[in-house]
PDB file of N, CA and C in Angstrom:
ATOM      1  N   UNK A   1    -132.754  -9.405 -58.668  1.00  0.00           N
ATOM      2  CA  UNK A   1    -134.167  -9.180 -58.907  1.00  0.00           C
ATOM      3  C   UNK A   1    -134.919 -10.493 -58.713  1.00  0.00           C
ATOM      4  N   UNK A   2    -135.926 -10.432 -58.076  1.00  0.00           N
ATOM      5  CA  UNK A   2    -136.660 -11.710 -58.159  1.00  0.00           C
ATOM      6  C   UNK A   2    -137.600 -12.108 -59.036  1.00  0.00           C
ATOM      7  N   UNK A   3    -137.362 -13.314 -59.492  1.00  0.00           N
ATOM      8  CA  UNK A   3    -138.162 -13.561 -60.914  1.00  0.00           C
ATOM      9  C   UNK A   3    -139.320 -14.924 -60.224  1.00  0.00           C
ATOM     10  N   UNK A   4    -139.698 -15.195 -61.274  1.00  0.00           N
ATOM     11  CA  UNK A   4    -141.187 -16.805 -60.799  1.00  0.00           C
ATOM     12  C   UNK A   4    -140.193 -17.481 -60.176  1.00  0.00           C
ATOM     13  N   UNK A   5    -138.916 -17.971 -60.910  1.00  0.00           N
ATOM     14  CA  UNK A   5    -138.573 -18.966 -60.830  1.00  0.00           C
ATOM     15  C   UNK A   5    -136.910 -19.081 -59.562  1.00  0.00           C
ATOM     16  N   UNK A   6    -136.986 -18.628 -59.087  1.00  0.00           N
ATOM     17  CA  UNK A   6    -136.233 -17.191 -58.087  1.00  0.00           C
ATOM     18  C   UNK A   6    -135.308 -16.375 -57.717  1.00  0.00           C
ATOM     19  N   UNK A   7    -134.118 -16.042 -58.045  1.00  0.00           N
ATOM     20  CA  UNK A   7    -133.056 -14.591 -58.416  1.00  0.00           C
ATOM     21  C   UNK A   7    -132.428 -14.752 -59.460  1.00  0.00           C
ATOM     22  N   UNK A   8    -132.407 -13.468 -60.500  1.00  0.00           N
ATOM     23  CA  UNK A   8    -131.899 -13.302 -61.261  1.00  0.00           C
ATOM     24  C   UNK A   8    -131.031 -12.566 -61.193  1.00  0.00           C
ATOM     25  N   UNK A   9    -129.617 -12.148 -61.211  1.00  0.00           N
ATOM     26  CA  UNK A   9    -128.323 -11.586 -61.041  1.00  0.00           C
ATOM     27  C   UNK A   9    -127.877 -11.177 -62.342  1.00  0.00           C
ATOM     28  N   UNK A  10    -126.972  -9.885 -62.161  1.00  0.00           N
ATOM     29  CA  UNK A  10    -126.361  -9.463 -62.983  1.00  0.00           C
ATOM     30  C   UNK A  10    -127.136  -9.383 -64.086  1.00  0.00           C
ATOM     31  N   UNK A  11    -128.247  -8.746 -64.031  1.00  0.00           N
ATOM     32  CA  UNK A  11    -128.826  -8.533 -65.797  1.00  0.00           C
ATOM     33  C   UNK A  11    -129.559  -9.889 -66.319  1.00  0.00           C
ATOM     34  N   UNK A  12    -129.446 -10.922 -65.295  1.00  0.00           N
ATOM     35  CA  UNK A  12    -130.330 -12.170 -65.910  1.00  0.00           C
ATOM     36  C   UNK A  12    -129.058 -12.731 -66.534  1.00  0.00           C
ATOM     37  N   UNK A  13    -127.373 -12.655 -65.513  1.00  0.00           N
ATOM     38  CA  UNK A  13    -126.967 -13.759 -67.024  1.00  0.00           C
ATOM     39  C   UNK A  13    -126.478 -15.089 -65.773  1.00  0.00           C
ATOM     40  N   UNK A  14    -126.921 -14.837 -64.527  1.00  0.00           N
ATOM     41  CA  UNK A  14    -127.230 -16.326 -63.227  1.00  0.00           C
ATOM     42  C   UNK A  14    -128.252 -16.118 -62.800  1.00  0.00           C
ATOM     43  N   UNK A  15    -128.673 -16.921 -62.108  1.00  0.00           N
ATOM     44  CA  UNK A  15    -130.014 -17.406 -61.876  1.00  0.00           C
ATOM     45  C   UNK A  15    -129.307 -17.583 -60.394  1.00  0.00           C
ATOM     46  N   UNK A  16    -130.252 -17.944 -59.160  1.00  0.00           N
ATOM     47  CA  UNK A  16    -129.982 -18.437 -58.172  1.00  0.00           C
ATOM     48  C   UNK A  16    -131.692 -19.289 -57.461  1.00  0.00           C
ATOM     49  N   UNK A  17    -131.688 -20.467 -57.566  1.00  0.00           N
ATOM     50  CA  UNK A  17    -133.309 -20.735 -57.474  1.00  0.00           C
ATOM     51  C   UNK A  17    -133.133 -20.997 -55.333  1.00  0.00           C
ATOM     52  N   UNK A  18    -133.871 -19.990 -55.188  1.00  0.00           N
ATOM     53  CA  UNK A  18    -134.565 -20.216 -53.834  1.00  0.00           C
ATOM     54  C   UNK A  18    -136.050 -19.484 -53.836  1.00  0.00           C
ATOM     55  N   UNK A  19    -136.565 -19.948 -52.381  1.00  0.00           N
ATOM     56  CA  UNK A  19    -137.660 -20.058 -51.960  1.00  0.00           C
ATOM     57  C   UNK A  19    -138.170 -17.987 -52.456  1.00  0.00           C
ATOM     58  N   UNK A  20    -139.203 -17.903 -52.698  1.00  0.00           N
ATOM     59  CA  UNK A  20    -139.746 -17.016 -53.248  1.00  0.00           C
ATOM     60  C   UNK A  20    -140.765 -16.351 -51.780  1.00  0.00           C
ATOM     61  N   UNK A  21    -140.847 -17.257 -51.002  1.00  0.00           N
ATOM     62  CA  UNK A  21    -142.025 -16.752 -49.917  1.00  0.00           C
ATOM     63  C   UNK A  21    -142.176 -15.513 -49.313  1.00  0.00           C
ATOM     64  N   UNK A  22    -142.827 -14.223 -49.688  1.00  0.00           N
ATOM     65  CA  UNK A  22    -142.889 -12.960 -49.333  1.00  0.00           C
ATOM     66  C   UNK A  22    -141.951 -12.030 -50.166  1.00  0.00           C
ATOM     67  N   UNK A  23    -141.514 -12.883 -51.255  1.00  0.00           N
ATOM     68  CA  UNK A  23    -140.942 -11.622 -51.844  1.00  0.00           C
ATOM     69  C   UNK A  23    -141.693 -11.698 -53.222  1.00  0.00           C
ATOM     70  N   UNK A  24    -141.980 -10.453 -54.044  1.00  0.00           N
ATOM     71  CA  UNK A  24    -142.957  -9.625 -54.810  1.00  0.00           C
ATOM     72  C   UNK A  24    -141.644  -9.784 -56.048  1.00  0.00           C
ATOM     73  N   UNK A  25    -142.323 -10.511 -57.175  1.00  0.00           N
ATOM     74  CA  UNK A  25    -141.805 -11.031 -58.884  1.00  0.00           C
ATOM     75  C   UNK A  25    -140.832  -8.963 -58.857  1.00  0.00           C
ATOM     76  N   UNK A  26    -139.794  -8.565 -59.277  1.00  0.00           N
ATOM     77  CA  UNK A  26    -139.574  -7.927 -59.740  1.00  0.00           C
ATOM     78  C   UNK A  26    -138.704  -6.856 -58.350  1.00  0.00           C
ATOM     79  N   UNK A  27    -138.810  -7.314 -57.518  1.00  0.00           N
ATOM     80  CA  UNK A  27    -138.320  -6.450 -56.209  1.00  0.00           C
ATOM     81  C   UNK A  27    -137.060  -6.544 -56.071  1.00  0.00           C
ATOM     82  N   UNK A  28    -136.182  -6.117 -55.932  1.00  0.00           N
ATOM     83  CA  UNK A  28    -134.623  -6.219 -55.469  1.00  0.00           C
ATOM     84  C   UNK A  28    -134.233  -6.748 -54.077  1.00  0.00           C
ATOM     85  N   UNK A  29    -133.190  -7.548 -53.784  1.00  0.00           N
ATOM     86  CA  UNK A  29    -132.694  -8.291 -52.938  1.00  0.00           C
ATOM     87  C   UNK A  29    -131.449  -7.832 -52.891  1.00  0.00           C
ATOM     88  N   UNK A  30    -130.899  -8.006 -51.595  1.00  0.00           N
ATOM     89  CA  UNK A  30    -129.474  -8.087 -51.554  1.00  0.00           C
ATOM     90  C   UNK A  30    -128.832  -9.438 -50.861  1.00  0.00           C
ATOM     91  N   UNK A  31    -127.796  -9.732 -52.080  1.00  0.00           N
ATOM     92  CA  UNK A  31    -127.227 -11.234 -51.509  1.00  0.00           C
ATOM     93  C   UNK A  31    -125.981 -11.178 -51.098  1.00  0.00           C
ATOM     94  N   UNK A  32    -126.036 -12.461 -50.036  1.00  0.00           N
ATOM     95  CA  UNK A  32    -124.288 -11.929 -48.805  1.00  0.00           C
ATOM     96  C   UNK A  32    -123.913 -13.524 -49.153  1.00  0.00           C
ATOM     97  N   UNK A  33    -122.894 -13.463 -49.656  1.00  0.00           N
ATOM     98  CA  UNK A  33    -121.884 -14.347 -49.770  1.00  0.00           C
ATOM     99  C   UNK A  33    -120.832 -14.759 -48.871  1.00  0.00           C
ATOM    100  N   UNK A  34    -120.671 -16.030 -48.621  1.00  0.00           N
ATOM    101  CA  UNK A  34    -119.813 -16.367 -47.396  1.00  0.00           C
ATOM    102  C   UNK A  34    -118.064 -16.108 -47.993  1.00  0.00           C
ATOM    103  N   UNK A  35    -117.246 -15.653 -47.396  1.00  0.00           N
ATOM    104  CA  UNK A  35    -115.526 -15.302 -47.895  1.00  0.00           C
ATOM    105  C   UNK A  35    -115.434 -16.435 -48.788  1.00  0.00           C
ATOM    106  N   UNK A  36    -115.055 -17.911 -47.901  1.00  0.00           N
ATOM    107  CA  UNK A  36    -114.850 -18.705 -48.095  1.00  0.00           C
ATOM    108  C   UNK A  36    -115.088 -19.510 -49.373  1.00  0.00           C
ATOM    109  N   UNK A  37    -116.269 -18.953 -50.075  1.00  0.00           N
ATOM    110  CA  UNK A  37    -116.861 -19.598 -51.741  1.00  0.00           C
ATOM    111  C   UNK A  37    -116.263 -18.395 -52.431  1.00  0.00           C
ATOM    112  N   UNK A  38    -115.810 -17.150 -52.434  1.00  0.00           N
ATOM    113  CA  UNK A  38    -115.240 -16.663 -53.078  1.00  0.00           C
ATOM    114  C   UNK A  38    -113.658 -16.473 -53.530  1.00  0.00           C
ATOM    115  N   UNK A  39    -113.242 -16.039 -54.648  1.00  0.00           N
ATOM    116  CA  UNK A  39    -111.604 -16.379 -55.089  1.00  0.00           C
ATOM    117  C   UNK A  39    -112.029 -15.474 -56.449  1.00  0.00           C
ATOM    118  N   UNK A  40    -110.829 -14.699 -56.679  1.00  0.00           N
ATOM    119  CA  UNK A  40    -110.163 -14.177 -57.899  1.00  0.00           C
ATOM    120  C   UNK A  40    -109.871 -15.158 -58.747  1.00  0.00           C
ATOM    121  N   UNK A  41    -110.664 -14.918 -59.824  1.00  0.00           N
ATOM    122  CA  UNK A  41    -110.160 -15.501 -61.631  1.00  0.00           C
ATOM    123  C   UNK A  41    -109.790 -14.859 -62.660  1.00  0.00           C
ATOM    124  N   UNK A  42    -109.520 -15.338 -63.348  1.00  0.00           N
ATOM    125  CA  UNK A  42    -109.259 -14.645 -64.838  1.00  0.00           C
ATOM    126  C   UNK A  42    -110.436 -13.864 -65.395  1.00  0.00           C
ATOM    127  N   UNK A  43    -110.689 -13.558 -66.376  1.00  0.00           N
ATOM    128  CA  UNK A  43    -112.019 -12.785 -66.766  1.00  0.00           C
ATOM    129  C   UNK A  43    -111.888 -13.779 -67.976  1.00  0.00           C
ATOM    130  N   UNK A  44    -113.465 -13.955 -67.851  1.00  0.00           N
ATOM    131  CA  UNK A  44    -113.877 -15.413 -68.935  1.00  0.00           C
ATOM    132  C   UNK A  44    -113.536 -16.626 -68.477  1.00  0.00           C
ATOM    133  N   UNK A  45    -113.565 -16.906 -66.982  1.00  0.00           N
ATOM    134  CA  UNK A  45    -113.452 -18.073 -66.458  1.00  0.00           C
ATOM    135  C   UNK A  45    -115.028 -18.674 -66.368  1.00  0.00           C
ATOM    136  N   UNK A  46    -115.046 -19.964 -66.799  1.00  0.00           N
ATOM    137  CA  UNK A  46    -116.696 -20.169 -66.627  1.00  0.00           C
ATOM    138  C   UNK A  46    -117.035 -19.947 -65.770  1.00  0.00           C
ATOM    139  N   UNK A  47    -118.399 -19.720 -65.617  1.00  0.00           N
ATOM    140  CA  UNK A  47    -119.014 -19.196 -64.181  1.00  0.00           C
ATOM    141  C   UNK A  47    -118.645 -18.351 -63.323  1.00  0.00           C
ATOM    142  N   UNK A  48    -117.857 -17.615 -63.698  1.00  0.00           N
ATOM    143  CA  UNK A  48    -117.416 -16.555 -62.693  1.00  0.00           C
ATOM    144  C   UNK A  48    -118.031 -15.142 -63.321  1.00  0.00           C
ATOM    145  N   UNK A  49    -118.405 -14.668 -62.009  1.00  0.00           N
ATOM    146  CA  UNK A  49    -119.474 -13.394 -61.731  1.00  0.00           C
ATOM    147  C   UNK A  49    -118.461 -12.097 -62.175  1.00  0.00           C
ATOM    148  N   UNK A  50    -118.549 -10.959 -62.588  1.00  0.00           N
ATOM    149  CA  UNK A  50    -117.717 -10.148 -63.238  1.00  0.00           C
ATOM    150  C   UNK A  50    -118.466  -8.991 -61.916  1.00  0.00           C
ATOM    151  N   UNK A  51    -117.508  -7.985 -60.920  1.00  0.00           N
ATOM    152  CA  UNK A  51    -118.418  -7.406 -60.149  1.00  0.00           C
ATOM    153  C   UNK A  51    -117.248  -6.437 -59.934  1.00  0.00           C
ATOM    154  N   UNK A  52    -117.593  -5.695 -59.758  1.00  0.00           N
ATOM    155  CA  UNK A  52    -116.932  -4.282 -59.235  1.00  0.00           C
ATOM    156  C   UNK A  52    -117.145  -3.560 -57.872  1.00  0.00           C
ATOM    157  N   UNK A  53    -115.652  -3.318 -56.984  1.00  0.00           N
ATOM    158  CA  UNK A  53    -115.975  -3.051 -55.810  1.00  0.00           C
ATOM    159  C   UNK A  53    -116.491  -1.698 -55.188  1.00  0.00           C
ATOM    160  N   UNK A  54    -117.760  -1.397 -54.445  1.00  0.00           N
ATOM    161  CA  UNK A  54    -118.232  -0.186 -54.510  1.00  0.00           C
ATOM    162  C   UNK A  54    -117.580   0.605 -52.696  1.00  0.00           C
ATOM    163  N   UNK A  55    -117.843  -0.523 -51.951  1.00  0.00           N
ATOM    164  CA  UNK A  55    -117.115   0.086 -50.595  1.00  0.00           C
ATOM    165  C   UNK A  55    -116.514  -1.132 -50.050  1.00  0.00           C
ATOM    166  N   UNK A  56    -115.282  -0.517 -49.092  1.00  0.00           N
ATOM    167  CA  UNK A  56    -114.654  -1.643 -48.065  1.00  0.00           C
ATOM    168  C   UNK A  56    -115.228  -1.389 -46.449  1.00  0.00           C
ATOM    169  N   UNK A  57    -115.377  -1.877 -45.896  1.00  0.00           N
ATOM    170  CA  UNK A  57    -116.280  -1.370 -44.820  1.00  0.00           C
ATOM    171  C   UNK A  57    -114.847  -2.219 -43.807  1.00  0.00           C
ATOM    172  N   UNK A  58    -114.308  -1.107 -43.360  1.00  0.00           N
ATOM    173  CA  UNK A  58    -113.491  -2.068 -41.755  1.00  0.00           C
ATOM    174  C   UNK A  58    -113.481  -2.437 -40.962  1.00  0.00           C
ATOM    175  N   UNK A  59    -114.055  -3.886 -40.098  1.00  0.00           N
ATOM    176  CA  UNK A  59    -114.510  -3.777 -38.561  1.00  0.00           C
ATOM    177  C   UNK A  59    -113.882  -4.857 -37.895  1.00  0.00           C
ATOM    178  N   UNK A  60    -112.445  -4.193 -37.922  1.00  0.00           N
ATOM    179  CA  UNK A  60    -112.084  -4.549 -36.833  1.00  0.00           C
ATOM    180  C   UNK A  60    -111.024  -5.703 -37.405  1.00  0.00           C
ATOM    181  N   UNK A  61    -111.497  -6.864 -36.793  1.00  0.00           N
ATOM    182  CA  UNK A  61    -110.488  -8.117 -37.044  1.00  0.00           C
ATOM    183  C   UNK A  61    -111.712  -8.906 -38.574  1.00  0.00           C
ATOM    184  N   UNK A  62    -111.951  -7.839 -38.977  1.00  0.00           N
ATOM    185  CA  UNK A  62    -112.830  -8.113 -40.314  1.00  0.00           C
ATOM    186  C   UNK A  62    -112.970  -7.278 -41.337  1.00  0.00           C
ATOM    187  N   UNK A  63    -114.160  -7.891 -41.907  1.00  0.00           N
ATOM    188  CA  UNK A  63    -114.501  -6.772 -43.271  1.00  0.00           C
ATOM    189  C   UNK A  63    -115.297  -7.303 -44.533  1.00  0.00           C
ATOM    190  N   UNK A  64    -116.498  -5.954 -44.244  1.00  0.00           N
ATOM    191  CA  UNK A  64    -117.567  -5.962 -45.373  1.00  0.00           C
ATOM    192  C   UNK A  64    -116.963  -5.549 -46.787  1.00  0.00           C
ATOM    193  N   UNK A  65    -116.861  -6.298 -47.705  1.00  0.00           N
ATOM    194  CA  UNK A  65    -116.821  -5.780 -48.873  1.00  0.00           C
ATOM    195  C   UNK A  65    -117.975  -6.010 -50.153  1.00  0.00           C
ATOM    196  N   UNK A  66    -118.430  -4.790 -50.274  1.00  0.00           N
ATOM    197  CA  UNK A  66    -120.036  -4.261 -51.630  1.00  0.00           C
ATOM    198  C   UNK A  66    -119.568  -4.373 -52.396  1.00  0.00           C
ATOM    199  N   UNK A  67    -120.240  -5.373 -53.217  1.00  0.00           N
ATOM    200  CA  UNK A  67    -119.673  -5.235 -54.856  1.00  0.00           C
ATOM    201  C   UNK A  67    -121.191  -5.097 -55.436  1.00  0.00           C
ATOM    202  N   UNK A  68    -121.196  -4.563 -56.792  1.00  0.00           N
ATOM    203  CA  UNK A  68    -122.161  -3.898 -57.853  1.00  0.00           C
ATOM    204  C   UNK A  68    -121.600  -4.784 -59.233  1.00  0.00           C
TER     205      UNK A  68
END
C-alpha cells in the first residue's frame, strides 16, 4: 500500500521508502523481487518477511513465483 512516506507491506509491519511520483496515498502496488536477495529462514528470523505461496508460473528455463 502506499503511504506519505512510501510502501507499506504486510499490514504496515516493513516499510520500503521510494519515490511516491504518480502513485495516489492508499493504492496498491505490486513488488518484484530479484531471486538472488531472496533465501529461506527460520520463522522469527529478524527481518524476514513471513509470505505464502499463491502460484508457480513455469517458463521455460525459469519461473514466476506469487507470494501473498
Amino acid at each position: 500500500t502506499v503511504t506519505l512516506d512510501g510502501l507499506s507491506l504486510l499490514g504496515g509491519s516493513r516499510k520500503l521508502g521510494v519515490s511516491r511520483t504518480g502513485l495516489a496515498v492508499g493504492s496498491k502496488v505490486a513488488v518484484g523481487v530479484r531471486p538472488e536477495a531472496v533465501r529461506m529462514v527460520a520463522p522469527g528470523t529478524p527481518g524476514a518477511l513471513a509470505a505464502s505461496v499463491d502460484l508457480i508460473e513455469e517458463l521455460g528455463a525459469g519461473r514466476v513465483i506469487y507470494v501473498d
